[in-house]
Protein backbone atom coordinates (compact mmCIF):
# COMPACT_ATOMS: atom_id res chain seq x y z
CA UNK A 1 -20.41 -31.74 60.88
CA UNK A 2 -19.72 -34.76 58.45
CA UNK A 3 -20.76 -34.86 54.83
CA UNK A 4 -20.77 -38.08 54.80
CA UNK A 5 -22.15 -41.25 57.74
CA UNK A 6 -20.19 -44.07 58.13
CA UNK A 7 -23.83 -45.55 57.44
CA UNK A 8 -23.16 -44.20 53.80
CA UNK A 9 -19.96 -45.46 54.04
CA UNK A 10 -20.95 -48.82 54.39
CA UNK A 11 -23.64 -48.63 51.51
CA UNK A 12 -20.84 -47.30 49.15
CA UNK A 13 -18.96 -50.62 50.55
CA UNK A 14 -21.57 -52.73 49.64
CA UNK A 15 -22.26 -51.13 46.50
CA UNK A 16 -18.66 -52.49 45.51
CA UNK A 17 -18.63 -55.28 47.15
CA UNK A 18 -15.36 -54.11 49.86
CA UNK A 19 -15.46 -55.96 52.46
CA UNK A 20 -14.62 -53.45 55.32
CA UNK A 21 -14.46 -53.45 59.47
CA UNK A 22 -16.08 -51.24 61.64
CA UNK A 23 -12.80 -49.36 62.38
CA UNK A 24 -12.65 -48.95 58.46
CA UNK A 25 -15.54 -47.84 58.28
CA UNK A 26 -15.01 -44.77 60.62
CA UNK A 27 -11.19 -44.14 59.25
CA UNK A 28 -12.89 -43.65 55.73
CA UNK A 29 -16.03 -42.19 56.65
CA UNK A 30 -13.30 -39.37 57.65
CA UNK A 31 -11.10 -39.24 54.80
CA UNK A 32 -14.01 -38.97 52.61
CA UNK A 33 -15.63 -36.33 54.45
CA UNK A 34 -11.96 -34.55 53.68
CA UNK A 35 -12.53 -35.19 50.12
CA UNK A 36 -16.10 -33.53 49.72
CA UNK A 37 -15.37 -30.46 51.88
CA UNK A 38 -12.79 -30.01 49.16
CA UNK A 39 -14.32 -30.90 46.38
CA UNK A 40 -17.39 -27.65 47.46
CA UNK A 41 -14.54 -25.79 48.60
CA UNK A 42 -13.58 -25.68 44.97
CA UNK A 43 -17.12 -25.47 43.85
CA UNK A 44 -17.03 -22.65 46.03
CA UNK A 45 -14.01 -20.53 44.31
CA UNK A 46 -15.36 -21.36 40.47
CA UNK A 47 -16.70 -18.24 38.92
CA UNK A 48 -19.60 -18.00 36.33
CA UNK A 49 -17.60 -15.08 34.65
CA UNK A 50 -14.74 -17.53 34.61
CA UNK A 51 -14.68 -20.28 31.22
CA UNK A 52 -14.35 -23.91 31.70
CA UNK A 53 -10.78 -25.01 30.91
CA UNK A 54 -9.28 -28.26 30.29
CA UNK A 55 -5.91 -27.13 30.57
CA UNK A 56 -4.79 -24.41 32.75
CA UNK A 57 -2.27 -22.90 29.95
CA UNK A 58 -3.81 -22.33 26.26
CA UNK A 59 -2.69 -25.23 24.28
CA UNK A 60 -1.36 -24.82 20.76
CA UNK A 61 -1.06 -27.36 17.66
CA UNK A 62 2.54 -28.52 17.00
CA UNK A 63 2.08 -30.75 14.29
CA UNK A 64 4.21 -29.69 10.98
CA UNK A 65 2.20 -29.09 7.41
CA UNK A 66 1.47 -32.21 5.58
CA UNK A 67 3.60 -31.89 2.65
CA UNK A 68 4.66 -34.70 0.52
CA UNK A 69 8.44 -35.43 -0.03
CA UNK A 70 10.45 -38.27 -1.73
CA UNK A 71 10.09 -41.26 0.49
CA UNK A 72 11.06 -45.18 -0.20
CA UNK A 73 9.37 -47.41 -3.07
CA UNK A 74 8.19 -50.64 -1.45
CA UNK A 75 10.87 -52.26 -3.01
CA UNK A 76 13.20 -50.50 -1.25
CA UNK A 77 11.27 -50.50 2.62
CA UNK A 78 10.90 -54.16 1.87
CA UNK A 79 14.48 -54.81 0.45
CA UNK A 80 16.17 -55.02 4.08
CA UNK A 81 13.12 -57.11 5.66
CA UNK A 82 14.00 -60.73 7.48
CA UNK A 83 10.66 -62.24 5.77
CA UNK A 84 8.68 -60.36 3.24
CA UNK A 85 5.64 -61.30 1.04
CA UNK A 86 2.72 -60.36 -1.39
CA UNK A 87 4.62 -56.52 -1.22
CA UNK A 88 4.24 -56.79 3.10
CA UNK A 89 6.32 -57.56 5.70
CA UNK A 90 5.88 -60.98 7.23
CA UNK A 91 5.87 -61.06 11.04
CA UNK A 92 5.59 -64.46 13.31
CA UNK A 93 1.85 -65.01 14.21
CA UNK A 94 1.30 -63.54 18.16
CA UNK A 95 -2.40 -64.89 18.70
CA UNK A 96 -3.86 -68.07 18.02
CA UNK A 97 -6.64 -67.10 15.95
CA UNK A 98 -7.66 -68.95 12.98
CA UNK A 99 -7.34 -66.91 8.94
């Protein structure tokens, strides 16, 4: 038995605007049917004892402690720049939009 009618099919066609043939129509009327047999297969398997998970492995922050060091003045970051001014660096302009 088929979850899904190549009459469905052809609504979900229409519904975004794929223009498909009547062969089509029966080649993905079966692939689809593939899809939502596994899609409950998995529905299926899921627990209610088991959590909802976004990652299969427990994921843990690598990001190092914000802790301020010595760093550049802008004198210096700007010192080796091709075009600087008013204390930024000046890049070519990339869209045409007006100031």
């Amino acid at each position: 038995m088929t979850a899904i009618s190549r009459e469905e099919v052809a609504h979900l066609a229409r519904l975004s605007r794929l223009a498909v043939t009547e062969q089509e129509l029966d080649q993905f009327a079966g692939q689809l049917d593939v899809i939502l047999q596994s899609v409950a297969r998995v529905g299926e398997v899921a627990a209610e004892d088991i959590p909802p998970t976004s990652h299969s492995v427990p994921l843990t922050n690598v990001y190092r402690d914000d802790v301020e060091q010595p760093c550049l003045t802008q004198d210096e970051a700007l010192s080796g720049a091709p075009d600087a001014a008013e204390g930024r660096f000046r890049v070519p302009r990339i869209l045409d939009e007006e100031d």
